[in-house]
C-alpha atoms as a PDB file:
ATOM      1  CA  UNK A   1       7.904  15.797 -15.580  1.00  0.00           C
ATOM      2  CA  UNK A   2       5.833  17.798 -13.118  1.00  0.00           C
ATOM      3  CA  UNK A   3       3.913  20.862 -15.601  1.00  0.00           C
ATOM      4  CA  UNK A   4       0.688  22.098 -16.832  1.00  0.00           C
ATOM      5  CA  UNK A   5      -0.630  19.259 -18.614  1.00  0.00           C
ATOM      6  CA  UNK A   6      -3.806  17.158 -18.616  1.00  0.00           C
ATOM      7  CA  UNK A   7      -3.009  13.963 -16.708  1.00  0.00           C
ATOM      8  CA  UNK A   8      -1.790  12.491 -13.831  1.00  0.00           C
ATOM      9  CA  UNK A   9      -0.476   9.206 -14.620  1.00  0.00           C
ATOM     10  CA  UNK A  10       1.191   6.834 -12.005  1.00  0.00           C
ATOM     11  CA  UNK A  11       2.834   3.609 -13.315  1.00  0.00           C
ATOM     12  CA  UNK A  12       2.887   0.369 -10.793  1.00  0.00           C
ATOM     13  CA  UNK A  13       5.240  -1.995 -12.826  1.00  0.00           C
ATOM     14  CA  UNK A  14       4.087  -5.543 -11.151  1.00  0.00           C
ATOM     15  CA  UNK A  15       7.665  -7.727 -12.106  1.00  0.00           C
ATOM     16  CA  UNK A  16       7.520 -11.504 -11.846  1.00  0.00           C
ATOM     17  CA  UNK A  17      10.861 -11.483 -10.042  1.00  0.00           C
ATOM     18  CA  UNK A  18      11.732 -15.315 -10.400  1.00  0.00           C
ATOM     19  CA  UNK A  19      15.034 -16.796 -11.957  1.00  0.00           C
ATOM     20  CA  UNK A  20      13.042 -17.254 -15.281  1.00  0.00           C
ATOM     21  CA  UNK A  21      12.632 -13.591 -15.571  1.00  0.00           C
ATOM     22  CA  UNK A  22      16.350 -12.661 -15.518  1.00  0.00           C
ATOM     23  CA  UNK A  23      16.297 -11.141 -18.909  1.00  0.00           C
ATOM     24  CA  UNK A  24      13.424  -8.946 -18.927  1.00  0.00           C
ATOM     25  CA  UNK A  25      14.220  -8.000 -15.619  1.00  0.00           C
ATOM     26  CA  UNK A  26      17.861  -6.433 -17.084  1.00  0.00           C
ATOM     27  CA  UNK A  27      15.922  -4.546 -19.509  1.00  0.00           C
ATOM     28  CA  UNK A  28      14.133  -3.057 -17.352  1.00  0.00           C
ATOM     29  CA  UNK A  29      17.247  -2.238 -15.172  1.00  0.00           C
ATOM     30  CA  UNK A  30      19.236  -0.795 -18.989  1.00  0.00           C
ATOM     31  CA  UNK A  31      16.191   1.262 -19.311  1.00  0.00           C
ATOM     32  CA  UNK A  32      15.279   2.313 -16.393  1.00  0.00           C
ATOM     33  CA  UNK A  33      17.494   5.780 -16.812  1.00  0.00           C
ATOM     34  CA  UNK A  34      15.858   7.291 -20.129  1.00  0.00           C
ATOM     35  CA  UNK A  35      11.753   5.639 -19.177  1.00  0.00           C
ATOM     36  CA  UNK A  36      10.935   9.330 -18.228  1.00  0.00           C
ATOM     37  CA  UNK A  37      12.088  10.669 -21.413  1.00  0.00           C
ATOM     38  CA  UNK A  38      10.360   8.037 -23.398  1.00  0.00           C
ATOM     39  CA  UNK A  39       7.262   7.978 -21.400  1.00  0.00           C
ATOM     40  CA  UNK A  40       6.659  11.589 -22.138  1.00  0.00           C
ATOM     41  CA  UNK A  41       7.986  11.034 -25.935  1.00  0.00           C
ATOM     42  CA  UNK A  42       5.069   8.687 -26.270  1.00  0.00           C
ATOM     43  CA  UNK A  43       2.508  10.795 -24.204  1.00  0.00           C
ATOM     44  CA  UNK A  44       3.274  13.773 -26.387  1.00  0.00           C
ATOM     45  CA  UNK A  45       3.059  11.145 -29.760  1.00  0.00           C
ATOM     46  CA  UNK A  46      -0.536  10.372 -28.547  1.00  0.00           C
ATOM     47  CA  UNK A  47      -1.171  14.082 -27.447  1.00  0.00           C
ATOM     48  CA  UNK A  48      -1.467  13.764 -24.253  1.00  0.00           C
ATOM     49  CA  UNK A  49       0.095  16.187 -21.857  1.00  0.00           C
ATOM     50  CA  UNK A  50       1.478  14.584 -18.855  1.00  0.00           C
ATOM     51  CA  UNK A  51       0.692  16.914 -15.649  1.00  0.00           C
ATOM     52  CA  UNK A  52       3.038  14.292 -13.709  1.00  0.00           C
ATOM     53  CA  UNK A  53       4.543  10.946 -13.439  1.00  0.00           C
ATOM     54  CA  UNK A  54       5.232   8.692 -10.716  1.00  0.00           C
ATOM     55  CA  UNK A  55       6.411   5.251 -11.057  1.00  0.00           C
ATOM     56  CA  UNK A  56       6.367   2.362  -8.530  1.00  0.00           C
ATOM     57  CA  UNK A  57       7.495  -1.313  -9.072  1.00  0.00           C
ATOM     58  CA  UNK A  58       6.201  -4.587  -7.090  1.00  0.00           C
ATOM     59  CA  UNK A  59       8.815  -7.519  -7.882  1.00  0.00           C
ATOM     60  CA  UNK A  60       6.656 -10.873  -6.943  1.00  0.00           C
ATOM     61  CA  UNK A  61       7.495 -14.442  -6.809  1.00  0.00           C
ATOM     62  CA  UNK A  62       5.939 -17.399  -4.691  1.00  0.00           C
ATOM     63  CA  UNK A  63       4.456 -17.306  -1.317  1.00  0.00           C
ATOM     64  CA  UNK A  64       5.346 -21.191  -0.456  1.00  0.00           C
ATOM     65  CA  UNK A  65       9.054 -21.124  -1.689  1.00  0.00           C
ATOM     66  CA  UNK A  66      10.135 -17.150  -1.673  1.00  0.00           C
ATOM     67  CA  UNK A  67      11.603 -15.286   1.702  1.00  0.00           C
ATOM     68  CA  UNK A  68      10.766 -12.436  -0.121  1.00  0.00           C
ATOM     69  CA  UNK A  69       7.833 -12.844  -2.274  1.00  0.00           C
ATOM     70  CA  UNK A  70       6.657  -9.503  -2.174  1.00  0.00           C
ATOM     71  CA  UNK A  71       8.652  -6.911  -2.899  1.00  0.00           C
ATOM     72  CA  UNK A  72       7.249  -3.030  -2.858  1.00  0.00           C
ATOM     73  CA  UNK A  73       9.016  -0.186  -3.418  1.00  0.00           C
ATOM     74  CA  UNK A  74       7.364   3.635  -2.742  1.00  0.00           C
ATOM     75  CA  UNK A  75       6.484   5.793  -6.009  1.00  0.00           C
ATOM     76  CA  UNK A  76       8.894   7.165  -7.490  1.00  0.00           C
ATOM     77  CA  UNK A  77       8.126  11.068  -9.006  1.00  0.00           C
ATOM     78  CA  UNK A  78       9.943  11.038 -12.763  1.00  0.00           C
ATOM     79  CA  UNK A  79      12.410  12.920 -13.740  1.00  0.00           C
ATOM     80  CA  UNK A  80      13.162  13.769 -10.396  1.00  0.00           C
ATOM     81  CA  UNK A  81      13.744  10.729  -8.446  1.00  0.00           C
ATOM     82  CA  UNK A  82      14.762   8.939 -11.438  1.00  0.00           C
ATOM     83  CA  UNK A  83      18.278   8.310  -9.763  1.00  0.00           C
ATOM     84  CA  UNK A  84      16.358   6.329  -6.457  1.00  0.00           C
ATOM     85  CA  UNK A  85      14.151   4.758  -9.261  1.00  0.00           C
ATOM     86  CA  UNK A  86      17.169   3.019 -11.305  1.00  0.00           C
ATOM     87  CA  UNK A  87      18.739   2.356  -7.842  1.00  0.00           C
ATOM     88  CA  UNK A  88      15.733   0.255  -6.855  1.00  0.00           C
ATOM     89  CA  UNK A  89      15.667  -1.499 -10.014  1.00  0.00           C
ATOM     90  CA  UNK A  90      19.285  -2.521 -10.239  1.00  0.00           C
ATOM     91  CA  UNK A  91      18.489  -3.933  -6.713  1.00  0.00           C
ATOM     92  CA  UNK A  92      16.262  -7.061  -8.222  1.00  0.00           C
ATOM     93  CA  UNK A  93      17.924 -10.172  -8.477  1.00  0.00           C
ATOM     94  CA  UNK A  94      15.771 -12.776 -10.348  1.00  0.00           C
ATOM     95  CA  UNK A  95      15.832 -16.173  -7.852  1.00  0.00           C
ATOM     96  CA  UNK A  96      13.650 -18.510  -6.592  1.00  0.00           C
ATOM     97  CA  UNK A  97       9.916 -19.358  -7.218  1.00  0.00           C
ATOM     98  CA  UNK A  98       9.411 -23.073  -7.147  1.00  0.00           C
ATOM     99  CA  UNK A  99       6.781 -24.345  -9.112  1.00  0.00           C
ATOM    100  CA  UNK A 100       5.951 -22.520 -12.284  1.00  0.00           C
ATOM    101  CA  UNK A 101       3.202 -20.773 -11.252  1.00  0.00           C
ATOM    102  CA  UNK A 102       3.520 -17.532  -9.163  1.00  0.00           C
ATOM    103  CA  UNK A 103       1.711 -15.160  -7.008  1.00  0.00           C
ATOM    104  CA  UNK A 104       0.949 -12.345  -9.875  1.00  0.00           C
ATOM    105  CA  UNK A 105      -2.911 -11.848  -8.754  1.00  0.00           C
ATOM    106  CA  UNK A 106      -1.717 -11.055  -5.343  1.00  0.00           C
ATOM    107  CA  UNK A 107       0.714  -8.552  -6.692  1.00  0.00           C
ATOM    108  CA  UNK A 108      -2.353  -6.363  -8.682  1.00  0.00           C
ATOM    109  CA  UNK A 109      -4.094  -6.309  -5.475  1.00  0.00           C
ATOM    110  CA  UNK A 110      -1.223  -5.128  -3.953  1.00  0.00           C
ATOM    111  CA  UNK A 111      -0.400  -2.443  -6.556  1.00  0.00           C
ATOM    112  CA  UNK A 112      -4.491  -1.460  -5.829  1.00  0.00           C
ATOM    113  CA  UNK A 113      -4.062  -0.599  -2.862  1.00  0.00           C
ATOM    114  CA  UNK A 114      -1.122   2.180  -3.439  1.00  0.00           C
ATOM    115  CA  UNK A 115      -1.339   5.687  -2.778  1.00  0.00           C
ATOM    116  CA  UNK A 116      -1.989   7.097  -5.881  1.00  0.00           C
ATOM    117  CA  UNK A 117      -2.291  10.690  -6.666  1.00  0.00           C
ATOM    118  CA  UNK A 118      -5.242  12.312  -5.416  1.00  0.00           C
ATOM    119  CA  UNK A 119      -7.627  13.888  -7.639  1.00  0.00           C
ATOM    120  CA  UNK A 120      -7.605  17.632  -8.992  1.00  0.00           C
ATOM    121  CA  UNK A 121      -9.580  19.433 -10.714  1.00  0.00           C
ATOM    122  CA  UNK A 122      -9.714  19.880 -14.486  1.00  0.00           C
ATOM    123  CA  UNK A 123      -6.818  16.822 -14.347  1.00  0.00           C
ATOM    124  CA  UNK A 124      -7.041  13.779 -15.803  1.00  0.00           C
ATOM    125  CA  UNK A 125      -5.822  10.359 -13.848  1.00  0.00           C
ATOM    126  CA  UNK A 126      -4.426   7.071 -14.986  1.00  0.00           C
ATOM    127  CA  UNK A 127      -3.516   4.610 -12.350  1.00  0.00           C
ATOM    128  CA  UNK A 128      -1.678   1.393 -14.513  1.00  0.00           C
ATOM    129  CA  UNK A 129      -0.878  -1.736 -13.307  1.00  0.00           C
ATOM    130  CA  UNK A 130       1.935  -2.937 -15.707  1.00  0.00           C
ATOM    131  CA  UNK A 131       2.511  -6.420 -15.041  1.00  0.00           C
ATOM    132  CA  UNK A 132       5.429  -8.693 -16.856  1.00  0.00           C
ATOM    133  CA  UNK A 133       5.997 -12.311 -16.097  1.00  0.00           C
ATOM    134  CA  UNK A 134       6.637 -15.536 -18.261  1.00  0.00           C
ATOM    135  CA  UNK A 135       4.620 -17.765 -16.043  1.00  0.00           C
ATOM    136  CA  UNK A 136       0.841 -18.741 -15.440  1.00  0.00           C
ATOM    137  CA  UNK A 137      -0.694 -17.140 -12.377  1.00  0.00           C
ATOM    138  CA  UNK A 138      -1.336 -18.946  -9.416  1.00  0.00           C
ATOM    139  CA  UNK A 139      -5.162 -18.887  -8.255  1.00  0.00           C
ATOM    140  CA  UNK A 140      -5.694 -16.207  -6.049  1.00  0.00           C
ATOM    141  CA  UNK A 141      -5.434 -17.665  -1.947  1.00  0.00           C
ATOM    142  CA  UNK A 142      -3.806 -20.829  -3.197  1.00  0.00           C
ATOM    143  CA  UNK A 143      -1.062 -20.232  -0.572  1.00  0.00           C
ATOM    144  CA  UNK A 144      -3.450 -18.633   2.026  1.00  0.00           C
ATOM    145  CA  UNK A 145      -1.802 -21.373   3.856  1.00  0.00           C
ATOM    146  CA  UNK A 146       1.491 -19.683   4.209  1.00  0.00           C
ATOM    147  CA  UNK A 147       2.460 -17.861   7.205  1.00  0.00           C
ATOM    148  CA  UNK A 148       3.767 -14.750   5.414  1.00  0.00           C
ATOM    149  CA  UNK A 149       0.447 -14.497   3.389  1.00  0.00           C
ATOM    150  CA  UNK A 150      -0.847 -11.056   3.083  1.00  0.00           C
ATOM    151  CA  UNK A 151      -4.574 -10.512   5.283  1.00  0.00           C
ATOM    152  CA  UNK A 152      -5.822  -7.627   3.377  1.00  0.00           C
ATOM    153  CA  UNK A 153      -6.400  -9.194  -0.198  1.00  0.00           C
ATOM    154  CA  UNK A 154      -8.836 -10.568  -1.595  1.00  0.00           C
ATOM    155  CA  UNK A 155      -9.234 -14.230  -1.392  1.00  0.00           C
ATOM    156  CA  UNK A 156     -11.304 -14.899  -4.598  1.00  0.00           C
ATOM    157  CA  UNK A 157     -11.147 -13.821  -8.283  1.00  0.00           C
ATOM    158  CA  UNK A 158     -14.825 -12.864  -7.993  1.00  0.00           C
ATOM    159  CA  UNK A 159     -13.687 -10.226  -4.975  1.00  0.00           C
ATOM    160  CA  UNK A 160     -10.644  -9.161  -6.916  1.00  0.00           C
ATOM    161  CA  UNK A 161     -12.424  -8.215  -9.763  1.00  0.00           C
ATOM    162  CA  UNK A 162     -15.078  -5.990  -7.484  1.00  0.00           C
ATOM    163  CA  UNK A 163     -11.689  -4.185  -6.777  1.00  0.00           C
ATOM    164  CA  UNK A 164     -11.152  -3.773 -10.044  1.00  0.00           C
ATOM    165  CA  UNK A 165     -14.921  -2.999 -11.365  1.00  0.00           C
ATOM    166  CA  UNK A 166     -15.444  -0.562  -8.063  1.00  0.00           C
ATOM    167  CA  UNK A 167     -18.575  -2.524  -7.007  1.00  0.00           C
ATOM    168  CA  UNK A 168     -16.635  -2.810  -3.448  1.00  0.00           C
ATOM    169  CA  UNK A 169     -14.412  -0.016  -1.639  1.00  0.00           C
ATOM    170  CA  UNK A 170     -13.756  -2.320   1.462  1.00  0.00           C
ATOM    171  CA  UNK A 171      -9.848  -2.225   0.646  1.00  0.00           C
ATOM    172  CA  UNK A 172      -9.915   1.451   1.001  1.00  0.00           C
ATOM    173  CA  UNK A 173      -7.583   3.629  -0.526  1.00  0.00           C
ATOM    174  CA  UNK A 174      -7.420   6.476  -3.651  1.00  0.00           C
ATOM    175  CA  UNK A 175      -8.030   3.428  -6.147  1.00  0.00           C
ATOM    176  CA  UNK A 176     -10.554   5.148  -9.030  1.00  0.00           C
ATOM    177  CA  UNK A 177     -11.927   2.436 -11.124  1.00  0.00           C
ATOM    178  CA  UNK A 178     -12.134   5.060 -14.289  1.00  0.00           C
ATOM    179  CA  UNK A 179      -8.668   6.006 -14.179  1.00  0.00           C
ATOM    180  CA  UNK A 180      -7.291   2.299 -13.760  1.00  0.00           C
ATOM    181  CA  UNK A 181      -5.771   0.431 -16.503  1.00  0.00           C
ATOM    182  CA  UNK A 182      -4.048  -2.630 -16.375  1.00  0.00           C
ATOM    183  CA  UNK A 183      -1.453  -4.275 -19.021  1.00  0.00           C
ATOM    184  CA  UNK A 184      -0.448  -7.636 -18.709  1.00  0.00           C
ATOM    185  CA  UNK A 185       2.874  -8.573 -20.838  1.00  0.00           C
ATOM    186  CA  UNK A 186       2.213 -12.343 -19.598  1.00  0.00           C
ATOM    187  CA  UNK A 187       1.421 -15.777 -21.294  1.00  0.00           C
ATOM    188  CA  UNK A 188      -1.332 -16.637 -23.685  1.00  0.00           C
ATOM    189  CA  UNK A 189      -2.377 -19.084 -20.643  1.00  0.00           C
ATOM    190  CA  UNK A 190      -6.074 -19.371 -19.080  1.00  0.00           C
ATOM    191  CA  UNK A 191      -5.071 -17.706 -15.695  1.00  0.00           C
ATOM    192  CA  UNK A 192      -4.693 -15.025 -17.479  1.00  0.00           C
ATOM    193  CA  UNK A 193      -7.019 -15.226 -20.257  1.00  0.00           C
ATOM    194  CA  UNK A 194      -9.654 -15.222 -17.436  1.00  0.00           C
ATOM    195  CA  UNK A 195      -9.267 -11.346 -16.849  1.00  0.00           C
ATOM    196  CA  UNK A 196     -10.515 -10.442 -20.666  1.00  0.00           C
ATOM    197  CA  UNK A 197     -13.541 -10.046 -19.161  1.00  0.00           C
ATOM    198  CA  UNK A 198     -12.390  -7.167 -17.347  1.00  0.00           C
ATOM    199  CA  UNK A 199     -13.223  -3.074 -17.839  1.00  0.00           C
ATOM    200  CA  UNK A 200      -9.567  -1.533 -18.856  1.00  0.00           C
ATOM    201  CA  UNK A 201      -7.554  -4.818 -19.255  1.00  0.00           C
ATOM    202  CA  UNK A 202      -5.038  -4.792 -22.181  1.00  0.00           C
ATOM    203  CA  UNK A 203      -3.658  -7.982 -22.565  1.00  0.00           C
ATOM    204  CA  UNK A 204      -0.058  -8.460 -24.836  1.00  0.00           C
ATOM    205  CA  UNK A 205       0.212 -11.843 -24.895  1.00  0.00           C
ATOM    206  CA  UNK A 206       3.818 -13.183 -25.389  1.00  0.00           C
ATOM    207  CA  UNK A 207       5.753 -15.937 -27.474  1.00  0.00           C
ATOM    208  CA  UNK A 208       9.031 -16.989 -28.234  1.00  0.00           C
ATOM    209  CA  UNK A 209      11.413 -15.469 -25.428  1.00  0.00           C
ATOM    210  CA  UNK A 210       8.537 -14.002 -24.050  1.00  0.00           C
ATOM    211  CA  UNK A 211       8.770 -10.552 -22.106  1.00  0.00           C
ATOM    212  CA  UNK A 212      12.674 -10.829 -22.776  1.00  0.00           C
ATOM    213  CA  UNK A 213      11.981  -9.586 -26.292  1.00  0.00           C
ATOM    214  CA  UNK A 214       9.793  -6.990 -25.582  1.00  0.00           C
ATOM    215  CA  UNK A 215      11.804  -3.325 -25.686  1.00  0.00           C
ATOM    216  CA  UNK A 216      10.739  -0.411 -23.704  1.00  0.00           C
ATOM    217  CA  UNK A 217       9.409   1.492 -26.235  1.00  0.00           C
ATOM    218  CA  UNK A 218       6.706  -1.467 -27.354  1.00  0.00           C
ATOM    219  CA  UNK A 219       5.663  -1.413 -23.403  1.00  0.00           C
ATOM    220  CA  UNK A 220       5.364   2.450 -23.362  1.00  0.00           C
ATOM    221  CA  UNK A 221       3.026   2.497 -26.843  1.00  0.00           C
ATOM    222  CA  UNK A 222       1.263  -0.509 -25.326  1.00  0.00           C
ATOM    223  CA  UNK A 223       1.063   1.222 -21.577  1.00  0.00           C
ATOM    224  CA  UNK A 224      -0.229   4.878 -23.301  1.00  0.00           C
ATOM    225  CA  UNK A 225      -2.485   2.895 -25.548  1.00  0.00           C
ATOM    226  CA  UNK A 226      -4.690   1.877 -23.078  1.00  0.00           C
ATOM    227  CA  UNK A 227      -5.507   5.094 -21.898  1.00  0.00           C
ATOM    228  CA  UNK A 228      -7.702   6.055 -24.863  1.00  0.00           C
ATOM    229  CA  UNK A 229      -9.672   2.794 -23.343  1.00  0.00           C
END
């Protein structure tokens, strides 16, 4: 998708990668081969020009009861590497996570700290967090207690949201506060309700099935949306 457009866009798609995720978690693998065609369908709809595309995903689950409960894979530059992309994807198997509540915060401040693209002149940047779970988010450091707990977050909402708001750099990193957005497909529950307060945050609160009856193309609108923000 590499050109001569207006933006730089990169894509961190934060998946709750527990056993109650299963179905969204197989549309994302059944889509995962046209998303670069439909990305730049919608960016074109909304007339924007995408420059590039890169795409990452973070599959999270539960520090206490997960061996793996963060899972990061590099970016992923679309259409080009859209084969190591879907082979990624088709790699998540939806297990574990205990108790209901998982480890999403920790996952956003993850995604933060990724290399994004570096800024160039006359371009145009979006760094968005796209996160999808059916679960309430455990408060951030509630399993600081775990031995496989990651150092280099932060350990409070308060701090988290600096991150976000760029009132702190300490994490380091090509994070730009103007050019991040992030999208929460999650559950119309007060761990997440908390983050309305935040610069950039589109929330799309679920029902039903939750995320499993969400298609691609309502996450792409949704995802491009919050750009004009």
């Amino acid at each position: 998708m590499a050109g001569q457009g207006n933006y730089d866009v990169d894509i961190v798609m934060c998946i709750d990668g527990t056993g109650s995720m299963g179905p969204i978690i197989e549309e994302v693998k059944s889509n995962a081969m046209s998303m670069h065609e439909k990305f730049e369908e919608a960016m074109c709809l909304a007339g924007k020009d995408p420059a590039g595309a890169r795409i990452k995903v973070i599959v999270f689950g539960d520090y206490k009861s997960d061996p793996e409960p963060m899972q990061e894979s590099p970016f992923f530059a679309l259409p080009d590497q859209n084969d190591e992309f879907r082979a990624f994807v088709q790699g998540i198997r939806a297990t574990g996570g205990g108790d209901i509540p998982e480890n999403a915060f920790e996952a956003i401040a993850t995604a933060m700290k990724s290399d994004w693209t570096p800024a160039k002149p006359g371009i145009k940047r979006r760094q968005a967090i796209v996160v999808f779970s059916d679960a309430p988010a455990l408060p951030l450091g509630e399993r600081a207690d775990c031995g496989n707990y990651p150092t280099d977050i932060p350990k409070t909402m308060p701090e988290l949201s600096a991150w976000w708001e760029g009132t702190t750099q300490s994490f380091g990193g090509s994070y730009d506060p103007k050019a991040g957005r992030l999208v929460a497909f999650v559950p119309n529950d007060e761990t997440w309700t908390q983050l309305e307060s935040w610069n950039r945050f589109t929330p799309a609160y679920t029902a039903g099935k939750g995320c499993s009856e969400l298609d691609m193309q309502t996450i792409l609108d949704t995802i491009v949306g919050s750009f004009d923000m």
